[in-house]
PDB file of N, CA and C in Angstrom:
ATOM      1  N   UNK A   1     102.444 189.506   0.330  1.00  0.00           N
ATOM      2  CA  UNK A   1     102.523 190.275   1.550  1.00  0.00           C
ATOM      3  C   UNK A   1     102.754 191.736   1.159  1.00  0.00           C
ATOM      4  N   UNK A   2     102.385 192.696   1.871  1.00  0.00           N
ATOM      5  CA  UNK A   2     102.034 193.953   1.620  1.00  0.00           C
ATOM      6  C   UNK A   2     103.355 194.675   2.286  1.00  0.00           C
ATOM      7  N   UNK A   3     103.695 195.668   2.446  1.00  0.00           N
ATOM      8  CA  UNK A   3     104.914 196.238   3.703  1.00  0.00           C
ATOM      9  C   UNK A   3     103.928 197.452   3.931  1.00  0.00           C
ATOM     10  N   UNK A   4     104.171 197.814   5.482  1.00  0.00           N
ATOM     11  CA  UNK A   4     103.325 198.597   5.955  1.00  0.00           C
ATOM     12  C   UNK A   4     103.760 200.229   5.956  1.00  0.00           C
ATOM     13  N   UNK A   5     105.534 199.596   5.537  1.00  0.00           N
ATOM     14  CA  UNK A   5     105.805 201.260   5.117  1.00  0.00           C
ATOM     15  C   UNK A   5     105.487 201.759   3.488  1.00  0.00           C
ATOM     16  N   UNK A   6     105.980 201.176   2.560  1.00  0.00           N
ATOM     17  CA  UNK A   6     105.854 201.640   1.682  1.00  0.00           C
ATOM     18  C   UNK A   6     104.536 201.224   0.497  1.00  0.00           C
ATOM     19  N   UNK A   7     103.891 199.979   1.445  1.00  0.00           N
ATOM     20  CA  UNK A   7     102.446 199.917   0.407  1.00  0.00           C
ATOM     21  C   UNK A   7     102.609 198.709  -0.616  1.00  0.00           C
ATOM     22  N   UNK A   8     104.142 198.372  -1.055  1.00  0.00           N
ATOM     23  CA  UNK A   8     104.246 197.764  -2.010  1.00  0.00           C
ATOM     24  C   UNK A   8     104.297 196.114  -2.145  1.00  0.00           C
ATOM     25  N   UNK A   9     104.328 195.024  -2.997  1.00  0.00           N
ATOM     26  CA  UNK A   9     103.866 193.819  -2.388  1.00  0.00           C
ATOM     27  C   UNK A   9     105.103 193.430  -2.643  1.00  0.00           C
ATOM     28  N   UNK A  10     105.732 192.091  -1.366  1.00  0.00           N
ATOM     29  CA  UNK A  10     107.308 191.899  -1.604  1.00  0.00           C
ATOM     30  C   UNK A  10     106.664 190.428  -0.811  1.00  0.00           C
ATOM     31  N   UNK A  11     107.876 189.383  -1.099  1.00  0.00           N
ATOM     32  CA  UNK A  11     107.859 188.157  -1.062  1.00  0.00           C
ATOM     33  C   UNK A  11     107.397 187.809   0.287  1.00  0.00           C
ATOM     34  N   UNK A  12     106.416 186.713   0.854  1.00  0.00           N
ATOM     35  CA  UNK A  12     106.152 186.423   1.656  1.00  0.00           C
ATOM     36  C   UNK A  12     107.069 185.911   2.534  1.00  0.00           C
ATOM     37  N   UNK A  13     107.024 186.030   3.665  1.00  0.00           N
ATOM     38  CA  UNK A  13     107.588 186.047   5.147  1.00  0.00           C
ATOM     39  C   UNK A  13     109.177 186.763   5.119  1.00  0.00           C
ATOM     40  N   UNK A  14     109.089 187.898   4.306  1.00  0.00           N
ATOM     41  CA  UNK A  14     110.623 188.335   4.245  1.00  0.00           C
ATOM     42  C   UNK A  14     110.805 189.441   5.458  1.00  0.00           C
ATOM     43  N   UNK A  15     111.765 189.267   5.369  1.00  0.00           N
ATOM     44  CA  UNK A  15     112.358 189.906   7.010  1.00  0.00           C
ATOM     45  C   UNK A  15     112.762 191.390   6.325  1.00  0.00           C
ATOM     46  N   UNK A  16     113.067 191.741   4.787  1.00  0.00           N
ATOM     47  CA  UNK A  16     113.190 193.133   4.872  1.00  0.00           C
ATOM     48  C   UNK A  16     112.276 193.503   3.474  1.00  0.00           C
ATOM     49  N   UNK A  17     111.556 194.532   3.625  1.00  0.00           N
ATOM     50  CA  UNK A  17     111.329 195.074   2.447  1.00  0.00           C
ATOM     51  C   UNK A  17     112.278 195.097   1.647  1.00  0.00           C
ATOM     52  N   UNK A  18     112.416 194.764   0.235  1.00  0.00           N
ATOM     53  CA  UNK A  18     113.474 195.355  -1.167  1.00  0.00           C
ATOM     54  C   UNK A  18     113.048 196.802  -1.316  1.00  0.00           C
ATOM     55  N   UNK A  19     112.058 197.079  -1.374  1.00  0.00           N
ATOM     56  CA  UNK A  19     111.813 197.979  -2.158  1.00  0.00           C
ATOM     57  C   UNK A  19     112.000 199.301  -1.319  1.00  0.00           C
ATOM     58  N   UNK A  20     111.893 199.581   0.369  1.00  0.00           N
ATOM     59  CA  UNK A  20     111.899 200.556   1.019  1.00  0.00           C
ATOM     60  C   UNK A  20     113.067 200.311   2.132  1.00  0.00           C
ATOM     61  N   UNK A  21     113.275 198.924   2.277  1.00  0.00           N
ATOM     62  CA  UNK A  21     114.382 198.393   3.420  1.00  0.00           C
ATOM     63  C   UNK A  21     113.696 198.482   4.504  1.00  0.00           C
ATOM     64  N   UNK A  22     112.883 198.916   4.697  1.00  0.00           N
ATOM     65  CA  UNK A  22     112.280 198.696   6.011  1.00  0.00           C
ATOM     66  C   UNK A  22     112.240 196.750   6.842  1.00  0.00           C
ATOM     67  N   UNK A  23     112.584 196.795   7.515  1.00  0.00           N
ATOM     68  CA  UNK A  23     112.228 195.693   8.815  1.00  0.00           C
ATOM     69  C   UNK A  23     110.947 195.044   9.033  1.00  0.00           C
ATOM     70  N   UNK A  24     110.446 194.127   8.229  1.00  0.00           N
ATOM     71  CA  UNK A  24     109.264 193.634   8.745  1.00  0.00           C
ATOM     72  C   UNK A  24     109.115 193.479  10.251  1.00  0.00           C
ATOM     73  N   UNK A  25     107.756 193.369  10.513  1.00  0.00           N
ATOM     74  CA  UNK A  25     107.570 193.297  12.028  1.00  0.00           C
ATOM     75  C   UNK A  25     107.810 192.143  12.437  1.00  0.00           C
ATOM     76  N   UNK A  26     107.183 191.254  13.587  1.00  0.00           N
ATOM     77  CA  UNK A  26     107.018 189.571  14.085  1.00  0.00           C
ATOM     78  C   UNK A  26     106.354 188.523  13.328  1.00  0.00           C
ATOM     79  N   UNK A  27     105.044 189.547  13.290  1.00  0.00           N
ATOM     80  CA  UNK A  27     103.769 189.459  12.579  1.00  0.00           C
ATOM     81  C   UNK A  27     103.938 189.185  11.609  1.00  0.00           C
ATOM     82  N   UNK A  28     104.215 189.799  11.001  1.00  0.00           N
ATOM     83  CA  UNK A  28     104.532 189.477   9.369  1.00  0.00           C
ATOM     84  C   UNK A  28     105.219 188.992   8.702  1.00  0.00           C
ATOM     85  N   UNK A  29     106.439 189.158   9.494  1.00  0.00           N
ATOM     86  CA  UNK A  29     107.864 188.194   8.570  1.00  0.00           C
ATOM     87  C   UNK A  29     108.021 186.649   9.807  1.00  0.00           C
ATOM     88  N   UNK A  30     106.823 186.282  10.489  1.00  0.00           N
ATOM     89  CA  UNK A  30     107.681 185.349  11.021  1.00  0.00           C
ATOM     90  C   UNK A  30     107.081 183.917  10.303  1.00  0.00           C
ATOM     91  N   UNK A  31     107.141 182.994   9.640  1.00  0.00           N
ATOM     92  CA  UNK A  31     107.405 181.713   9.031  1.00  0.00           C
ATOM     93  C   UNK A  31     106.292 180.907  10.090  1.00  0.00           C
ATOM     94  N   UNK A  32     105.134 180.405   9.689  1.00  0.00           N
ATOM     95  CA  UNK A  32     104.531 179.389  10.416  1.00  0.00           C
ATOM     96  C   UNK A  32     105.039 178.454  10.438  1.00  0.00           C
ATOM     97  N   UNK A  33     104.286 177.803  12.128  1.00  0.00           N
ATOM     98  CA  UNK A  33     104.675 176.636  13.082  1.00  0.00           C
ATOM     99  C   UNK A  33     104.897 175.354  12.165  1.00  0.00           C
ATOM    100  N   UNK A  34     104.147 175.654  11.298  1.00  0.00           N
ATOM    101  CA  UNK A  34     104.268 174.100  10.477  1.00  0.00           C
ATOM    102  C   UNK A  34     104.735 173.774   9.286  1.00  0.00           C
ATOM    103  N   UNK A  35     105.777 174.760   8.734  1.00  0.00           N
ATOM    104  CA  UNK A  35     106.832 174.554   7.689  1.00  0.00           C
ATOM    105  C   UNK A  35     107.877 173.983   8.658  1.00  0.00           C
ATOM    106  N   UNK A  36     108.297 174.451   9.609  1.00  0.00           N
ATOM    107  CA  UNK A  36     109.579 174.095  10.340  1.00  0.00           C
ATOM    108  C   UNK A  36     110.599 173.749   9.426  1.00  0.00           C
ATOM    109  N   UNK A  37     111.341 172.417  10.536  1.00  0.00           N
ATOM    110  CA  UNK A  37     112.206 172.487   9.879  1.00  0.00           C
ATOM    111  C   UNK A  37     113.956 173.118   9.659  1.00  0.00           C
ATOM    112  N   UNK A  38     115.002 172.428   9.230  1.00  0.00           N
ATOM    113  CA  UNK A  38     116.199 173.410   9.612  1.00  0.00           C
ATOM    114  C   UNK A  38     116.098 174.599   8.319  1.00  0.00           C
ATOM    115  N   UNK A  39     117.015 175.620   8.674  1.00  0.00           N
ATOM    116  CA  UNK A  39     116.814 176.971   7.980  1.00  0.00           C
ATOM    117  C   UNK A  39     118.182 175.972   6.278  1.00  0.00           C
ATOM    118  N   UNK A  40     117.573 176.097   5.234  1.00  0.00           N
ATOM    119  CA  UNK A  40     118.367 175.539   4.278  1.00  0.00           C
ATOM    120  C   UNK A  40     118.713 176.997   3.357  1.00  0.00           C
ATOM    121  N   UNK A  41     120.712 176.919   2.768  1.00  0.00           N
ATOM    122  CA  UNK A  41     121.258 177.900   1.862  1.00  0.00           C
ATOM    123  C   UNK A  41     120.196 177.763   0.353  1.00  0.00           C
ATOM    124  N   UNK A  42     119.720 178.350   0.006  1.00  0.00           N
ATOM    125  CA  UNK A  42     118.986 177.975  -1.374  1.00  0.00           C
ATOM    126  C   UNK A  42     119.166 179.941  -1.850  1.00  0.00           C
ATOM    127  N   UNK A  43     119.029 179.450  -3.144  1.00  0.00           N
ATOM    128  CA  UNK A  43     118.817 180.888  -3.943  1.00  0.00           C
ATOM    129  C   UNK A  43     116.997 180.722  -4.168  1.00  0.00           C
ATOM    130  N   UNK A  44     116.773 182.199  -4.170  1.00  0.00           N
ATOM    131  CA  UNK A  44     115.966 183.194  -4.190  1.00  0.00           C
ATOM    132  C   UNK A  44     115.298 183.017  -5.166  1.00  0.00           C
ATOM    133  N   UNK A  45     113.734 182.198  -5.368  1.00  0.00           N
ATOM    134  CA  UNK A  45     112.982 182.343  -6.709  1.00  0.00           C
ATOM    135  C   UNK A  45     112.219 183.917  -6.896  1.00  0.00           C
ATOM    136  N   UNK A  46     112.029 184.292  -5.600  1.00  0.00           N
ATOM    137  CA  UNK A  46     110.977 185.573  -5.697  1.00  0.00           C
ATOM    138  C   UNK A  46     111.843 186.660  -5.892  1.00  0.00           C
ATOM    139  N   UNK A  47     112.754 186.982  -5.091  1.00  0.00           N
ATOM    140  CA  UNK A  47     113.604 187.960  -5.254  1.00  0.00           C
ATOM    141  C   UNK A  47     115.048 188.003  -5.984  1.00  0.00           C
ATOM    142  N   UNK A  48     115.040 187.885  -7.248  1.00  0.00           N
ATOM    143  CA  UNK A  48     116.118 188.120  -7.643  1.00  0.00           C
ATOM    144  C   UNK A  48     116.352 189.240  -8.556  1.00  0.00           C
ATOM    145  N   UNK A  49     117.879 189.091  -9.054  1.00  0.00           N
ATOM    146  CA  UNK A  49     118.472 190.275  -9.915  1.00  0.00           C
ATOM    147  C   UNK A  49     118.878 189.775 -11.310  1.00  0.00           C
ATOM    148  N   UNK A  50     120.029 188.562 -10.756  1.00  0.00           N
ATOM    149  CA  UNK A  50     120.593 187.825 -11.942  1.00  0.00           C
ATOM    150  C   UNK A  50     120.421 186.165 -11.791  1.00  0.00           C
ATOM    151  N   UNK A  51     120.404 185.448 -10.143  1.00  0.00           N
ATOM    152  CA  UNK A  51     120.691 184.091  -9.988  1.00  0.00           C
ATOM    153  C   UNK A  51     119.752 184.155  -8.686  1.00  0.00           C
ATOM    154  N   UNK A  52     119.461 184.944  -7.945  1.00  0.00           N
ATOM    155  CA  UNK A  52     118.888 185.081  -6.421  1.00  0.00           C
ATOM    156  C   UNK A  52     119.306 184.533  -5.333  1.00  0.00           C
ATOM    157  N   UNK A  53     121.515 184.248  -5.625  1.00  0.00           N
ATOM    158  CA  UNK A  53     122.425 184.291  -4.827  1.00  0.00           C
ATOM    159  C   UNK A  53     122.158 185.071  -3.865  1.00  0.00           C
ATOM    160  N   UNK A  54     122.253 186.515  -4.037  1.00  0.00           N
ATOM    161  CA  UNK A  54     122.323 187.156  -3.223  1.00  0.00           C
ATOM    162  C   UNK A  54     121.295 187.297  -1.970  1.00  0.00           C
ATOM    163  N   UNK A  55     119.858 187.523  -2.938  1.00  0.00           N
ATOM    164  CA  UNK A  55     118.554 186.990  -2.114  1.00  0.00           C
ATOM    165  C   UNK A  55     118.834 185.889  -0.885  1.00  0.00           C
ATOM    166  N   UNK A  56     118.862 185.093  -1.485  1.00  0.00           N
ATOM    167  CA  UNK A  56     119.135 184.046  -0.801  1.00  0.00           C
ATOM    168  C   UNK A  56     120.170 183.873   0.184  1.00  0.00           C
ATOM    169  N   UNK A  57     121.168 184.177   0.051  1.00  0.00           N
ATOM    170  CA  UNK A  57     122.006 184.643   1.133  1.00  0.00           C
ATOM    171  C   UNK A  57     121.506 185.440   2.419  1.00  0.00           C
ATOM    172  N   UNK A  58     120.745 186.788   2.096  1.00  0.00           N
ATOM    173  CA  UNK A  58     120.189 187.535   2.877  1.00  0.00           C
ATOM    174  C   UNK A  58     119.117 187.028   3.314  1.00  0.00           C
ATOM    175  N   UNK A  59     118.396 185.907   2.947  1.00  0.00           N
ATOM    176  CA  UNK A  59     117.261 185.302   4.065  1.00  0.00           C
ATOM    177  C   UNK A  59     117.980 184.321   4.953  1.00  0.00           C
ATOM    178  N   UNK A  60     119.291 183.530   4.618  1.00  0.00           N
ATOM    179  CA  UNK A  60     119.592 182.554   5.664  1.00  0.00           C
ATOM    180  C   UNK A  60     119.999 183.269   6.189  1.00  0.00           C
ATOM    181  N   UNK A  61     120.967 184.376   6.151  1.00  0.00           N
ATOM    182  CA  UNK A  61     121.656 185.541   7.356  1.00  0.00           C
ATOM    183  C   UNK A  61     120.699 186.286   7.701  1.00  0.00           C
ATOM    184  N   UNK A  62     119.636 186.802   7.457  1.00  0.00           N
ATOM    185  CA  UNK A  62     117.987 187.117   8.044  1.00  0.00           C
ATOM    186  C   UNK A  62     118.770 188.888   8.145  1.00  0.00           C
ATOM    187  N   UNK A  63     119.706 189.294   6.963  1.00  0.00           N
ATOM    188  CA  UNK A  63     120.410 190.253   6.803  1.00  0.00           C
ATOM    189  C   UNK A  63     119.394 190.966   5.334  1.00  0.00           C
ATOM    190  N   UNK A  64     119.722 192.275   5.642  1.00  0.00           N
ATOM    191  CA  UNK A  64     118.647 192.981   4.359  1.00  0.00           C
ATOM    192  C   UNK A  64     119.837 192.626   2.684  1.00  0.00           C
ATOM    193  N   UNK A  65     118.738 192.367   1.463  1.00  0.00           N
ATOM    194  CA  UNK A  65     119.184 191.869   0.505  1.00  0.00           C
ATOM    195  C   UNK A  65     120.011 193.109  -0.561  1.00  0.00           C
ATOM    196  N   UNK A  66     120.115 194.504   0.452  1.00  0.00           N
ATOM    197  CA  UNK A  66     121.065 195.274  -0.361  1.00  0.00           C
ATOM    198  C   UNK A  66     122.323 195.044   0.156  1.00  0.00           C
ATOM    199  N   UNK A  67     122.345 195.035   1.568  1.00  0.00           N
ATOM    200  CA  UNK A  67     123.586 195.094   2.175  1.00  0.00           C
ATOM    201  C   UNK A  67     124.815 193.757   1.315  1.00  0.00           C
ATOM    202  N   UNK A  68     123.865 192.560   0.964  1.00  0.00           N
ATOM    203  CA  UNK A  68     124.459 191.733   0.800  1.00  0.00           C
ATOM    204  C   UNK A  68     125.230 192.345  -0.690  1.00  0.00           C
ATOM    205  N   UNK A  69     124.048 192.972  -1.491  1.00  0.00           N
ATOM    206  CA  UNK A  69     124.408 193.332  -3.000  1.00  0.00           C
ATOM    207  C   UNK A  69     125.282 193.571  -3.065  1.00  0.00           C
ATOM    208  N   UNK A  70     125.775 195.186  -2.257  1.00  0.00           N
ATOM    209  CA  UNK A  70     126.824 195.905  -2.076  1.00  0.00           C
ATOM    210  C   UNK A  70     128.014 195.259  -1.922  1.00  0.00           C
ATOM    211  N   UNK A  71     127.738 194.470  -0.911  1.00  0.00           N
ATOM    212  CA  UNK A  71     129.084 193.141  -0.444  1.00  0.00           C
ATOM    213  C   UNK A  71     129.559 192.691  -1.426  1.00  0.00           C
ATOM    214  N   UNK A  72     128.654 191.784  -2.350  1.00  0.00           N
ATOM    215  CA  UNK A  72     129.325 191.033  -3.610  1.00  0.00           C
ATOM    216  C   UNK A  72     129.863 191.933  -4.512  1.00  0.00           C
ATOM    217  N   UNK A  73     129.262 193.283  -4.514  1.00  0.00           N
ATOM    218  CA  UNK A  73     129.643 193.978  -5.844  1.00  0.00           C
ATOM    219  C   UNK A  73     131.152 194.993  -5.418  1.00  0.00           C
ATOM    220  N   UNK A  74     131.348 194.840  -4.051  1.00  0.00           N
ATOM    221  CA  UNK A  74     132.673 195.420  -3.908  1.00  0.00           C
ATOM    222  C   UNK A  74     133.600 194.366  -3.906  1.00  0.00           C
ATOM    223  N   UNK A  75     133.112 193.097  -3.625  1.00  0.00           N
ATOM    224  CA  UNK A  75     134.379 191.771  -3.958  1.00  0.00           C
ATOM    225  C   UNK A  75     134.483 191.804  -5.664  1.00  0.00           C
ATOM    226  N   UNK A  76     133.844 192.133  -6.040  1.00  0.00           N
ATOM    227  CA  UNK A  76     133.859 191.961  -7.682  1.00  0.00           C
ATOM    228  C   UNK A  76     134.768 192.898  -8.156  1.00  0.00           C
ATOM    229  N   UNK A  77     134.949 194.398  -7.235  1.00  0.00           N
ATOM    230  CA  UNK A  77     135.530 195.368  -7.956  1.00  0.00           C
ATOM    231  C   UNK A  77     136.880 195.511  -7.221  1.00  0.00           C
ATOM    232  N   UNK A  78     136.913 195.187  -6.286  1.00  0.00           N
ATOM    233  CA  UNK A  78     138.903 195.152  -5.459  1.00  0.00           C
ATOM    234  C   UNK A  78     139.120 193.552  -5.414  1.00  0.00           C
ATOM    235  N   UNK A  79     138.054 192.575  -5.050  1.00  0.00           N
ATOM    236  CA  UNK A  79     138.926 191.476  -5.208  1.00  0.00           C
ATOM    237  C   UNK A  79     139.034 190.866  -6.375  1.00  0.00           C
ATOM    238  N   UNK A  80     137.648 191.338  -7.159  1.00  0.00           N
ATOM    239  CA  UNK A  80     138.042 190.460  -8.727  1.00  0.00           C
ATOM    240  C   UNK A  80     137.769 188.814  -8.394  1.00  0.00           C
ATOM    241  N   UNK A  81     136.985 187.866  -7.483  1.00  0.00           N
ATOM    242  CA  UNK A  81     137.341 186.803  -6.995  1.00  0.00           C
ATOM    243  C   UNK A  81     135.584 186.341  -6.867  1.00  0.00           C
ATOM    244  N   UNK A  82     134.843 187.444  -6.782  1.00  0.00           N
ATOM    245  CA  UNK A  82     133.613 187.746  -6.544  1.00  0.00           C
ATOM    246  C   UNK A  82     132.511 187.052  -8.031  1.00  0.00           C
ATOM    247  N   UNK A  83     133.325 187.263  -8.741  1.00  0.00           N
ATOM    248  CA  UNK A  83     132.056 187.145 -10.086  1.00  0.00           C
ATOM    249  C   UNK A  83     132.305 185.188 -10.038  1.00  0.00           C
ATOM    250  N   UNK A  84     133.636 184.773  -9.422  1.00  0.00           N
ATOM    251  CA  UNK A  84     133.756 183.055  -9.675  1.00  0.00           C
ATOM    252  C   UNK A  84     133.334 182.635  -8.635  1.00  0.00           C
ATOM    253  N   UNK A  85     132.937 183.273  -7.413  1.00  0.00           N
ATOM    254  CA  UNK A  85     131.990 182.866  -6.491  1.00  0.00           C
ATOM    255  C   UNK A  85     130.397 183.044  -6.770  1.00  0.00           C
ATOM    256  N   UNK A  86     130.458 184.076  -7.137  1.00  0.00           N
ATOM    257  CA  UNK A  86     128.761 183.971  -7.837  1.00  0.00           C
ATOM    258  C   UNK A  86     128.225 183.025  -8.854  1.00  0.00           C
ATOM    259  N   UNK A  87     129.220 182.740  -9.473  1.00  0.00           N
ATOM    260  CA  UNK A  87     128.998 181.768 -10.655  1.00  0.00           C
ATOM    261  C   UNK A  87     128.721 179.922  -9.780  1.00  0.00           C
ATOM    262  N   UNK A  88     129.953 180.128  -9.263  1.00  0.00           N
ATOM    263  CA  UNK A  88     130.074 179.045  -8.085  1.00  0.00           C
ATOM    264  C   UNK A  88     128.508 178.791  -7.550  1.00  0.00           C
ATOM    265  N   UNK A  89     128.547 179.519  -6.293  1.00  0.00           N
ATOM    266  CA  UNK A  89     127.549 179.471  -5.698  1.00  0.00           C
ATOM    267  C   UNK A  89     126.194 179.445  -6.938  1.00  0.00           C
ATOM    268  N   UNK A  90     125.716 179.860  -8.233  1.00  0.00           N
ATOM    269  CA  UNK A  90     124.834 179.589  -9.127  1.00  0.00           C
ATOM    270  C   UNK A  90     124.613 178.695  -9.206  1.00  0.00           C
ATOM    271  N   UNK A  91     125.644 177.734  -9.428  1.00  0.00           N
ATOM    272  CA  UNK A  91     125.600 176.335 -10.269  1.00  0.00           C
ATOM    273  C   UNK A  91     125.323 175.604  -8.818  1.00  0.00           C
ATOM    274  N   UNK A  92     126.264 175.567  -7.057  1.00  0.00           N
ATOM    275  CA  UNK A  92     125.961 174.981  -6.796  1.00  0.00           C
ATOM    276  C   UNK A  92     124.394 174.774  -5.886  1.00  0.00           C
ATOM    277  N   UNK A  93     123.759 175.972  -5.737  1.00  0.00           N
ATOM    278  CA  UNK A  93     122.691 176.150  -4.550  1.00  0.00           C
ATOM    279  C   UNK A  93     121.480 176.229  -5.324  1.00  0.00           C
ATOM    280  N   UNK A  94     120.687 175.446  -4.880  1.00  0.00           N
ATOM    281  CA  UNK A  94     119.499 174.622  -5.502  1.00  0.00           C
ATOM    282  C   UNK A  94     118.351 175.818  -5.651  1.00  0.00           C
ATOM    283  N   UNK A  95     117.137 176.125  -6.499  1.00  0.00           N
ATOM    284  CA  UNK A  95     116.409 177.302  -5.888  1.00  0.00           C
ATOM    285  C   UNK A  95     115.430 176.803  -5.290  1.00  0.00           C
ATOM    286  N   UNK A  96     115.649 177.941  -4.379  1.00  0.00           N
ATOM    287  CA  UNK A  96     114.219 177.769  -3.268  1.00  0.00           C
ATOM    288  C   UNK A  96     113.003 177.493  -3.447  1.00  0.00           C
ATOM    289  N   UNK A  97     112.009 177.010  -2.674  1.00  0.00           N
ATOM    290  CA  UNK A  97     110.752 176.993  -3.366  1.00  0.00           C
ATOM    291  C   UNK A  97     109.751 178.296  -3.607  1.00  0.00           C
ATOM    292  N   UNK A  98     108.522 177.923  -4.277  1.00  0.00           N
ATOM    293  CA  UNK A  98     108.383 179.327  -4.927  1.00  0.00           C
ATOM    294  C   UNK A  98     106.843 179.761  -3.950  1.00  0.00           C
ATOM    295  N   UNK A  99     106.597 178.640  -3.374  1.00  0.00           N
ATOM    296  CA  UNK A  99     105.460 179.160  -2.723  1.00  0.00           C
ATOM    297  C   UNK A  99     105.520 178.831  -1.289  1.00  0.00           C
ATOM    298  N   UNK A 100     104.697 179.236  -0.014  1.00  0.00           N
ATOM    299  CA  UNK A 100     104.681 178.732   1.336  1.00  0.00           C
ATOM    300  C   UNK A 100     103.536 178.356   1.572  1.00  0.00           C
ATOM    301  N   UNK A 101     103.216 177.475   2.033  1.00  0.00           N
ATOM    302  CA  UNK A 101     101.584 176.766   2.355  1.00  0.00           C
ATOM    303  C   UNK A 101     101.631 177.788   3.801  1.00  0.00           C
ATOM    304  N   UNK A 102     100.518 178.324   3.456  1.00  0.00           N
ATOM    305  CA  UNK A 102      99.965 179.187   4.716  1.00  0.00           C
ATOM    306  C   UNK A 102      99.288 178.299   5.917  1.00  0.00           C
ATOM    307  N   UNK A 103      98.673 178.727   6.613  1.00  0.00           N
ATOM    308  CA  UNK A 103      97.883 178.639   7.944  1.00  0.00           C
ATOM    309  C   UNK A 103      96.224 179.180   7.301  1.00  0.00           C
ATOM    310  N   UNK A 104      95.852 179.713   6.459  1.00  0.00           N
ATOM    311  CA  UNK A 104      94.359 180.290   6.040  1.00  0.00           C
ATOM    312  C   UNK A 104      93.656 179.120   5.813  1.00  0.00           C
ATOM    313  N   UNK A 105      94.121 178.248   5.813  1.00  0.00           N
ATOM    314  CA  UNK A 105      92.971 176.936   5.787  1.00  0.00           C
ATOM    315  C   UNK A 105      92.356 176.322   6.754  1.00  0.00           C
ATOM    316  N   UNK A 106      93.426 176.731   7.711  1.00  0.00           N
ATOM    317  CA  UNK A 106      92.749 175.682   9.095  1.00  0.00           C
ATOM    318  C   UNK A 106      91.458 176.295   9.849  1.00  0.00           C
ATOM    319  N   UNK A 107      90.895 175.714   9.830  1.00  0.00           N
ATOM    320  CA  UNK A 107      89.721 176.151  10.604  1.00  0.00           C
ATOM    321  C   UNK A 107      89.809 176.760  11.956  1.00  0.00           C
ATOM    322  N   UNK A 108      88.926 178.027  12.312  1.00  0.00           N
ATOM    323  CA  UNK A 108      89.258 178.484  14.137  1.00  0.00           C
ATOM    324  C   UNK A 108      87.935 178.173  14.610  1.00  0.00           C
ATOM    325  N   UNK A 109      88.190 177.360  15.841  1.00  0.00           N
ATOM    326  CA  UNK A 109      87.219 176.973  16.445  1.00  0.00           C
ATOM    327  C   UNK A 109      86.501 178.512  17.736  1.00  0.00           C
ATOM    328  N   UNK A 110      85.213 178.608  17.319  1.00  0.00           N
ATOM    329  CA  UNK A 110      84.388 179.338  18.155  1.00  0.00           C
ATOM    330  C   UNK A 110      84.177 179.416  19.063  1.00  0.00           C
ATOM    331  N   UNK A 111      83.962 180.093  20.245  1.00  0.00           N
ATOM    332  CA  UNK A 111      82.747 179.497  21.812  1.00  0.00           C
ATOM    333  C   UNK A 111      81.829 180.687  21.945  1.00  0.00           C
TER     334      UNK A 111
END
């Protein structure tokens, strides 16, 4: 997927650009009818840094994936409590899958 502000290609159906923060639109970040399904905690195969905790966090909270950064990296530096939750959460949250079966296959019927 492309972002329409900054040009650059970022993980399919993501709700924020990484690279510019911009807000995907409806259009673009919204998840077809036929994955459904409940929304599951998983880490981040496309977008990560170190584990794609954080990623991953910021798609089930449908929250942008710096805000979250920032979050963990100020628990790390006043609470100190932060790096055994990251580790935590590593070991326990499964990674996400790496691809989405699109909708480009189905045929559109004519008149």
């Amino acid at each position: 997927m492309i972002c329409p502000n900054c040009q650059k290609n970022i993980a399919d159906y993501s709700t924020f650009c990484y690279n510019c923060g911009t807000k995907q639109t409806a259009t673009t970040a919204s998840v077809p009818c036929d994955i459904g399904g409940k929304k599951r905690l998983v880490r981040s195969s496309t977008d990560k840094k170190i584990a794609g905790v954080c990623a991953g966090l910021a798609d089930y909270f449908d929250l942008d994936v710096t805000i979250i950064r920032i979050c963990w990296l100020l628990a790390v530096l006043f609470a100190g409590t932060g790096i055994l939750a990251y580790i935590i959460l590593w070991i326990a949250l499964p990674v996400g899958p790496t691809g989405v079966v699109s909708n480009t296959s189905v045929p559109v019927a004519s008149s």
